[in-house]
C-alpha atoms as a PDB file:
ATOM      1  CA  UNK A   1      -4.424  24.681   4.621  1.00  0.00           C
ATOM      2  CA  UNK A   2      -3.927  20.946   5.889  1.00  0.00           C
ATOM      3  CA  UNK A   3      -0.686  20.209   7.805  1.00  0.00           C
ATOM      4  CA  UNK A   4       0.879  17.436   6.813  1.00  0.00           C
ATOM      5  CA  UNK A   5      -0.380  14.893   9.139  1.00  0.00           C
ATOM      6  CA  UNK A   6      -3.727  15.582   8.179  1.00  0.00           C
ATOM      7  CA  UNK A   7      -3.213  15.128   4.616  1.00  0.00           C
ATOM      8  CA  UNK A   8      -1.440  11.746   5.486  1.00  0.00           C
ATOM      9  CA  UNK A   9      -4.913  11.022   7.535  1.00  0.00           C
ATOM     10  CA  UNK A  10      -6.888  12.076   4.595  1.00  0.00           C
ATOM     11  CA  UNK A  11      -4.197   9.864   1.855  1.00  0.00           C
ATOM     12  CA  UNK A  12      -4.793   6.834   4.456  1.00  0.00           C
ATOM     13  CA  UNK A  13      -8.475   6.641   4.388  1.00  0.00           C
ATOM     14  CA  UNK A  14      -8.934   7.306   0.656  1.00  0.00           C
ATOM     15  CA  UNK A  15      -6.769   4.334   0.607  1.00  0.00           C
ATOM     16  CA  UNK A  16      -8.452   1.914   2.678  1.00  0.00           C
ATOM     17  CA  UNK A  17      -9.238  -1.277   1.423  1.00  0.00           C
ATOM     18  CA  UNK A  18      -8.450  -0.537  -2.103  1.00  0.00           C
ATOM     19  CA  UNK A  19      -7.144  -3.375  -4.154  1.00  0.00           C
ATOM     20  CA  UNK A  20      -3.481  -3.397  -4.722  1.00  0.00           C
ATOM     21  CA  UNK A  21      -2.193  -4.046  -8.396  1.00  0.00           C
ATOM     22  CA  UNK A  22       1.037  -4.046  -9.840  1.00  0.00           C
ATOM     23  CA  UNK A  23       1.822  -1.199 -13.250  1.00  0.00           C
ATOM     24  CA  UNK A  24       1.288  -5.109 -15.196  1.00  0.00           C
ATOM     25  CA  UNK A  25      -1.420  -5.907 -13.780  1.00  0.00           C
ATOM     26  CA  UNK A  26      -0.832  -8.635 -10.989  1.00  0.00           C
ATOM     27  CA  UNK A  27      -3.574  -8.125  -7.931  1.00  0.00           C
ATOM     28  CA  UNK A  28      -1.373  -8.441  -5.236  1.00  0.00           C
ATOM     29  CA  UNK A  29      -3.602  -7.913  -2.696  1.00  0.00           C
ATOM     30  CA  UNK A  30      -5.867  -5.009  -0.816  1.00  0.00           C
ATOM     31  CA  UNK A  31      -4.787  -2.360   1.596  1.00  0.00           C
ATOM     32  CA  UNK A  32      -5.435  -3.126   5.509  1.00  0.00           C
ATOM     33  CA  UNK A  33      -3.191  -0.201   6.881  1.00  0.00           C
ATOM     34  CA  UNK A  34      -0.310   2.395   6.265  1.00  0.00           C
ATOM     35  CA  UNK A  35       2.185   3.123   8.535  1.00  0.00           C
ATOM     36  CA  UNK A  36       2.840   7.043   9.006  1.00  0.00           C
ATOM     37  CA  UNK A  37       6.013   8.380  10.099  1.00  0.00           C
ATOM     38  CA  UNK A  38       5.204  10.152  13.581  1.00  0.00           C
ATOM     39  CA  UNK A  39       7.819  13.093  13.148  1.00  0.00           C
ATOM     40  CA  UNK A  40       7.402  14.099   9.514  1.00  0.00           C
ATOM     41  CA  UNK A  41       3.620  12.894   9.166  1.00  0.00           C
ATOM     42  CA  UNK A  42       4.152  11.140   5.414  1.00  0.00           C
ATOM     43  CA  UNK A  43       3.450   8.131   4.554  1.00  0.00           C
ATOM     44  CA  UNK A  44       5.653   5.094   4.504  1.00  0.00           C
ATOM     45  CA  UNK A  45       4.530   1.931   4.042  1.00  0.00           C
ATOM     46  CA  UNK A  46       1.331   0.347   2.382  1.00  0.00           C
ATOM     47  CA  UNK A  47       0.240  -2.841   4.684  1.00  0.00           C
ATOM     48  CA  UNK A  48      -1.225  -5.058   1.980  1.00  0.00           C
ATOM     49  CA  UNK A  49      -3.247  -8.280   2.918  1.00  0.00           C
ATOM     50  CA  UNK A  50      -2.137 -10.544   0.309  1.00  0.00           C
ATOM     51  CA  UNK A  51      -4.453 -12.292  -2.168  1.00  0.00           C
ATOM     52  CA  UNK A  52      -3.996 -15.786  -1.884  1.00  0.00           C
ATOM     53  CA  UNK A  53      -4.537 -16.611  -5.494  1.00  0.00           C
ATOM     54  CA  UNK A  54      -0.862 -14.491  -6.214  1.00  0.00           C
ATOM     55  CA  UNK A  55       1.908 -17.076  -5.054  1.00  0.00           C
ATOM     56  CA  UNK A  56       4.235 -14.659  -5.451  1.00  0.00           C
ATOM     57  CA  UNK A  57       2.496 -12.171  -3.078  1.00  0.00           C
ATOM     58  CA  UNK A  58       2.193 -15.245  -0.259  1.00  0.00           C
ATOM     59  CA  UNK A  59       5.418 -16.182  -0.847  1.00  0.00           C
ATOM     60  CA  UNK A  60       6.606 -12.421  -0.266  1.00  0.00           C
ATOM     61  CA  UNK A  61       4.158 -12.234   2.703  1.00  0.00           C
ATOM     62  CA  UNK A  62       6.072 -11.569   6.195  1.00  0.00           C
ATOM     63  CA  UNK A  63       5.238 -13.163   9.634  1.00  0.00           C
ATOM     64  CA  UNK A  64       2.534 -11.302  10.445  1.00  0.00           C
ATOM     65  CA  UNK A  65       0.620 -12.473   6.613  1.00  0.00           C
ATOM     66  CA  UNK A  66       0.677  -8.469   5.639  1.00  0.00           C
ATOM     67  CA  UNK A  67       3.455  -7.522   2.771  1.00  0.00           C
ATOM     68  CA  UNK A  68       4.800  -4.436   3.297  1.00  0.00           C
ATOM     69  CA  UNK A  69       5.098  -1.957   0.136  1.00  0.00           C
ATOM     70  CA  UNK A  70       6.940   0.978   0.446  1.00  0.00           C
ATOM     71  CA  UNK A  71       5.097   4.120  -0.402  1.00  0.00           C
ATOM     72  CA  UNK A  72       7.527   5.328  -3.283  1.00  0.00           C
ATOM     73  CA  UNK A  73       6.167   2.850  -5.365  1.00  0.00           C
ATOM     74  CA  UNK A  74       2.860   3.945  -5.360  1.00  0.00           C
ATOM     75  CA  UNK A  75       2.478   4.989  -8.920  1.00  0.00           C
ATOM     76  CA  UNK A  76      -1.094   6.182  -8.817  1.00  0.00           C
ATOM     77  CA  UNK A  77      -4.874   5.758  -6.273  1.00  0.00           C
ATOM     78  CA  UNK A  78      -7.847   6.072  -7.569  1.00  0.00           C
ATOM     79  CA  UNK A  79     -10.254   3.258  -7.641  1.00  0.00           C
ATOM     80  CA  UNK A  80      -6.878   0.873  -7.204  1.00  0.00           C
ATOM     81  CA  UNK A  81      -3.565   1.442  -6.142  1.00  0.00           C
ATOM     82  CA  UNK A  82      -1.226   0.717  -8.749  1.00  0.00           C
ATOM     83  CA  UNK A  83       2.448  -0.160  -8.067  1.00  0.00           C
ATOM     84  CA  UNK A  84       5.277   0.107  -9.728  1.00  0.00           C
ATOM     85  CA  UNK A  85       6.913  -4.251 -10.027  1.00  0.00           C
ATOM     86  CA  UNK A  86      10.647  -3.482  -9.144  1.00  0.00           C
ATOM     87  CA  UNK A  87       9.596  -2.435  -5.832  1.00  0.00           C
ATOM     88  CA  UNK A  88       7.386  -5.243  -4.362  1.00  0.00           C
END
């Protein structure tokens, strides 16, 4: 059985540069990293390079270009990672 920072290894490179799209429809971008939390070994955030075509996503960009999307609002990953609107 996988401990739980494994799975979060495995999660994070199944998610690797998938595209990002919102539950209607809006690319927002495509994932560049996660950030893990070191004690617990879940996920936490989604590091999304933004898609500069989606003002709203560049607008929503922080400093360092990457938006940050929380991992509770991952709604499902498969060949995209869909999110759920309220929460980006």
């Amino acid at each position: 059985m996988l401990k739980v920072n494994q799975m979060a290894k495995v999660i994070a490179k199944s998610l690797a540069s998938k595209k990002v799209i919102t539950n209607d429809g809006e690319e927002i971008g495509k994932v560049v990293d996660i950030e893990i939390n070191e004690i617990t070994g879940k996920l936490e955030f989604l590091l999304v390079d933004p898609n500069p075509e989606n003002k709203t996503a560049m607008e929503l960009a922080k400093e360092d270009g990457m938006l940050k999307v929380s991992y509770s609002a991952v709604l499902a990953a498969k060949d995209h990672v869909i999110i759920d609107r309220r929460f980006y």
